[in-house]
Protein backbone atom coordinates (compact mmCIF):
# COMPACT_ATOMS: atom_id res chain seq x y z
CA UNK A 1 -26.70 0.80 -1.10
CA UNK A 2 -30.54 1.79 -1.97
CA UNK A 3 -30.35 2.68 -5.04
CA UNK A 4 -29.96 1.43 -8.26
CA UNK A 5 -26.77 1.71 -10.06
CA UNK A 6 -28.01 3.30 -12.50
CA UNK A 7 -29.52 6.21 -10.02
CA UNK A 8 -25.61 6.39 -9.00
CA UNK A 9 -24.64 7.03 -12.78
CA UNK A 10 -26.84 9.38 -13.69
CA UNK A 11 -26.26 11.37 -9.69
CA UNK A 12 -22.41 11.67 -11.31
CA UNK A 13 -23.03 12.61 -14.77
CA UNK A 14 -24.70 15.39 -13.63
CA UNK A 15 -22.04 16.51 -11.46
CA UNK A 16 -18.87 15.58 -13.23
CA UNK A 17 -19.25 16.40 -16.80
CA UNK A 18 -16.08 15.41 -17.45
CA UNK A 19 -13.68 13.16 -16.13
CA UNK A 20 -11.27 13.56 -13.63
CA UNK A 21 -7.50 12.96 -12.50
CA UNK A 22 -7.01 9.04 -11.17
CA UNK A 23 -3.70 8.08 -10.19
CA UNK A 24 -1.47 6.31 -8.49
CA UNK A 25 0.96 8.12 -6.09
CA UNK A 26 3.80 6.06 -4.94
CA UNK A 27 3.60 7.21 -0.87
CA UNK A 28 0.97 4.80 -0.94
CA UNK A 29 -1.83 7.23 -2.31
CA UNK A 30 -4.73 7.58 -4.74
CA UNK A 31 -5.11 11.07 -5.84
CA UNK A 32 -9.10 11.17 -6.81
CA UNK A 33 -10.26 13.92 -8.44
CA UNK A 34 -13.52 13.18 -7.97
CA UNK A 35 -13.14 13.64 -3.92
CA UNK A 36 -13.54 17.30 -3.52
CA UNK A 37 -16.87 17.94 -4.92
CA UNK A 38 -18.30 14.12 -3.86
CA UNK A 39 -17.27 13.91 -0.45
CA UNK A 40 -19.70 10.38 -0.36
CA UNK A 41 -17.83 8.20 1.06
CA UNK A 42 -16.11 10.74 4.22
CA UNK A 43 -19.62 12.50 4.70
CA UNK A 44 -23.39 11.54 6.05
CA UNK A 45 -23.49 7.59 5.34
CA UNK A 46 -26.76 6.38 4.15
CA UNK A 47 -26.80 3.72 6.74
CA UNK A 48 -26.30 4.08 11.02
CA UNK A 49 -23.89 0.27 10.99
CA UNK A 50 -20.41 1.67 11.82
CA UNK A 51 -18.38 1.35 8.97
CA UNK A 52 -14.99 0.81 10.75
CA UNK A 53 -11.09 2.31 9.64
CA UNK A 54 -8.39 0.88 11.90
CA UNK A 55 -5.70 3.28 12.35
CA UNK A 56 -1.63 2.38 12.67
CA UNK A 57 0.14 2.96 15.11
CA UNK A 58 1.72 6.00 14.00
CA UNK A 59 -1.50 7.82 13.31
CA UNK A 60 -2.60 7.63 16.78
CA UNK A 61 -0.68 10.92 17.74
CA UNK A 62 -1.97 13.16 21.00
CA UNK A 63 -5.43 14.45 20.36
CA UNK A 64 -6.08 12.09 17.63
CA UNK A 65 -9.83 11.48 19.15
CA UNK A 66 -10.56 14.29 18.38
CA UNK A 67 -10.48 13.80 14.67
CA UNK A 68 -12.70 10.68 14.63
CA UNK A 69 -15.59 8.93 15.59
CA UNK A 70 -14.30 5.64 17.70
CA UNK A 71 -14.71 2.09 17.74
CA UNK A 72 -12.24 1.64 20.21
CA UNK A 73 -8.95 3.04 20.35
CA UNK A 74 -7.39 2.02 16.99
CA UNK A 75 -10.54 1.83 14.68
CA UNK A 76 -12.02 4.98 13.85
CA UNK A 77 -15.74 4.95 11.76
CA UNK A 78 -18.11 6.20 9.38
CA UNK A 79 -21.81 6.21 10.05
CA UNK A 80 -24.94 8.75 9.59
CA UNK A 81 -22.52 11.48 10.93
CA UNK A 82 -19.71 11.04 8.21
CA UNK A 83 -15.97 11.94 9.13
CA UNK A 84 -15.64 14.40 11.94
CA UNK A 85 -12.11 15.50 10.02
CA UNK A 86 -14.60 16.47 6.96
CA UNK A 87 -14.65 19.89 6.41
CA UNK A 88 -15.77 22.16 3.27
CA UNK A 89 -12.96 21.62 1.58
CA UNK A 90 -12.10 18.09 2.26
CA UNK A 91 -10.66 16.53 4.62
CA UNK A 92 -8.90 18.80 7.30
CA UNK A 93 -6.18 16.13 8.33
CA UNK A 94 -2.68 15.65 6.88
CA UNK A 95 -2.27 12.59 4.69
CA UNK A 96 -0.23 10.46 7.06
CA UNK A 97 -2.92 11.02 10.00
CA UNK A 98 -6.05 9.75 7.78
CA UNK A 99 -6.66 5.79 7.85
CA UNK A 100 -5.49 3.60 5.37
CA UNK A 101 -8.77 2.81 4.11
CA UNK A 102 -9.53 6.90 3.26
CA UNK A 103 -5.67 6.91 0.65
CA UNK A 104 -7.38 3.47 -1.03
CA UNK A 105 -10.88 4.76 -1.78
CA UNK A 106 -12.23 3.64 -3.76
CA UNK A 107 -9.80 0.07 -3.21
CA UNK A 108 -11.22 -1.25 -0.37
CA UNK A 109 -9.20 -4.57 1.67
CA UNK A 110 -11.54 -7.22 3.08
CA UNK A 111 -9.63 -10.19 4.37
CA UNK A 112 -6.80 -10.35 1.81
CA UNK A 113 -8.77 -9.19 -1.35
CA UNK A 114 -9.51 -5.99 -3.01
CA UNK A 115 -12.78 -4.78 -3.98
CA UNK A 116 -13.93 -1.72 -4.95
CA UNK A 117 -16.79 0.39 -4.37
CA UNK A 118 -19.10 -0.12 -6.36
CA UNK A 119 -20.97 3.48 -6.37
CA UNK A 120 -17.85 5.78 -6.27
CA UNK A 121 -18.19 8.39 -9.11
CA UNK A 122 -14.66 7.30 -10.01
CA UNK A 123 -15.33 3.59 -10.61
CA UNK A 124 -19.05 4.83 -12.49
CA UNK A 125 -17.10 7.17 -14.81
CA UNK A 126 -14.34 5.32 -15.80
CA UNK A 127 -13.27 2.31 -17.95
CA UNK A 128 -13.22 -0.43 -15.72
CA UNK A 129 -9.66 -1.54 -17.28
CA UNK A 130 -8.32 1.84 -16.01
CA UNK A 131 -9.77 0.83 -12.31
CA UNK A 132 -8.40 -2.50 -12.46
CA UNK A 133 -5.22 -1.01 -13.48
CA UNK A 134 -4.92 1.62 -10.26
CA UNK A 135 -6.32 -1.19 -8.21
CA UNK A 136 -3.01 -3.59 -9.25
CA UNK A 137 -0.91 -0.71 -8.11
CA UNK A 138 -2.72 -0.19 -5.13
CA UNK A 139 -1.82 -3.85 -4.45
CA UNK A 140 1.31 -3.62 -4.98
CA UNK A 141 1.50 -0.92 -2.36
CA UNK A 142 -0.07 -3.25 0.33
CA UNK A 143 2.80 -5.75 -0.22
CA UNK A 144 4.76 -3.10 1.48
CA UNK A 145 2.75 -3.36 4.56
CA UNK A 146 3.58 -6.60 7.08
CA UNK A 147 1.14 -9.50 7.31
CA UNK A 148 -0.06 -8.01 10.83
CA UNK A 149 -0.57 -4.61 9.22
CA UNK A 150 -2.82 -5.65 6.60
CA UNK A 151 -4.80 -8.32 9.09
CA UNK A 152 -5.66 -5.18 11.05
CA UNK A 153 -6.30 -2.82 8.12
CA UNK A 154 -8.73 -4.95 6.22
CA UNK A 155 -12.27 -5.22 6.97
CA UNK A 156 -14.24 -8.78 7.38
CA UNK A 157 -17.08 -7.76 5.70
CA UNK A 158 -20.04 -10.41 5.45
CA UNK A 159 -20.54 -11.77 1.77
CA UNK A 160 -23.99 -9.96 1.32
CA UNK A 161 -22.14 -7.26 1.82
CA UNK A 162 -19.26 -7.22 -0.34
CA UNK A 163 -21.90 -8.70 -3.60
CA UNK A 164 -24.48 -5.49 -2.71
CA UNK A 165 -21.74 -2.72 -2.14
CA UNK A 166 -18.25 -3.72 -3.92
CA UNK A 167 -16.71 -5.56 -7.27
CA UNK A 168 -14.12 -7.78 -6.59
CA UNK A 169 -10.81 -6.99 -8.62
CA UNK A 170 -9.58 -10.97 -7.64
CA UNK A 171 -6.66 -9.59 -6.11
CA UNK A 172 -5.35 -11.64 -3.08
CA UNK A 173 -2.85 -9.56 -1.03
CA UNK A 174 -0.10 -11.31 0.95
CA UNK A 175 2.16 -8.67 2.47
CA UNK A 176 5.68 -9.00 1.60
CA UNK A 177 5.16 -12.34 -0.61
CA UNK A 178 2.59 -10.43 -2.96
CA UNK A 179 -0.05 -10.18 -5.17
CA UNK A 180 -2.15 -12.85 -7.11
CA UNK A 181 -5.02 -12.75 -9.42
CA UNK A 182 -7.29 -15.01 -8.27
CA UNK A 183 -9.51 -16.94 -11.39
CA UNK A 184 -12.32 -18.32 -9.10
């Protein structure tokens, strides 16, 4: 991360005076108005370790390459060199081609929980009741998704990681049998 969380806060106050539209949208979305003019977690990534996106089946249409740095050929990445799909605007991709991981930001799946990050303008400028809140319904949406979906979706991030970079919401996901609130 680098910097202190409070360097984060004070980055976003200065650019978002006010806040912006969070919400839930039920094709499995979260509509961030904070995306446009942050663009952190798609562009340059302040570290070169691959931060990997696996890809369904269905987004891996002709040419999709192209669109993506590669792990191998279902797990696209972010590293120094952001999103190749990045453009001025946003992201140049239709919603259904872009990885899971990019319609959760800032939710983020690590072997059956859900975290968030932890310097996203969204989760600094918000109550943290309102994140929780779009994080339960993000959830909910992974239920959807078959156990072998969400095994290949979510990362295995190491613990150092996930206590420097994320918050748990102690939210255990378990495909088609549901959600739990973990109290450990």
């Amino acid at each position: 991360m680098g910097k202190p969380l409070e360097e984060y806060l004070e980055y976003w106050r200065h650019i978002f005076r006010r806040r912006r539209a969070l919400r839930w949208q039920e094709e499995g979305w979260l509509y961030n108005g904070y995306c446009r003019l942050c663009r952190y977690c798609c562009g340059p990534q302040d570290s070169d370790e691959p931060f990997p996106m696996r890809l369904l089946p269905e987004q891996m249409v002709p040419g999709y390459e192209k669109n993506f740095f590669l792990l191998d050929a279902s797990t696209a990445f972010l590293d120094a060199r952001g999103c190749r799909a990045v453009s001025g605007k946003g992201c140049r991709l239709p919603r259904a081609l872009r990885p899971v991981s990019c319609g959760l930001f800032p939710f983020v799946l690590n072997a059956g929980g859900l975290y968030v990050y932890k310097t996203c303008p969204a989760v600094l400028l918000n109550p943290f009741q309102r994140i929780f809140s779009l994080g339960g319904q993000a959830a909910r949406w992974l239920t959807r998704l078959d156990r072998e979906r969400l095994e290949g979706i979510a990362l295995n991030l190491p613990t150092a990681v996930l206590a420097e970079k994320y918050i748990s919401l102690n939210l255990r996901i378990y495909g088609s049998w549901g959600v739990s609130i973990r109290t450990e």
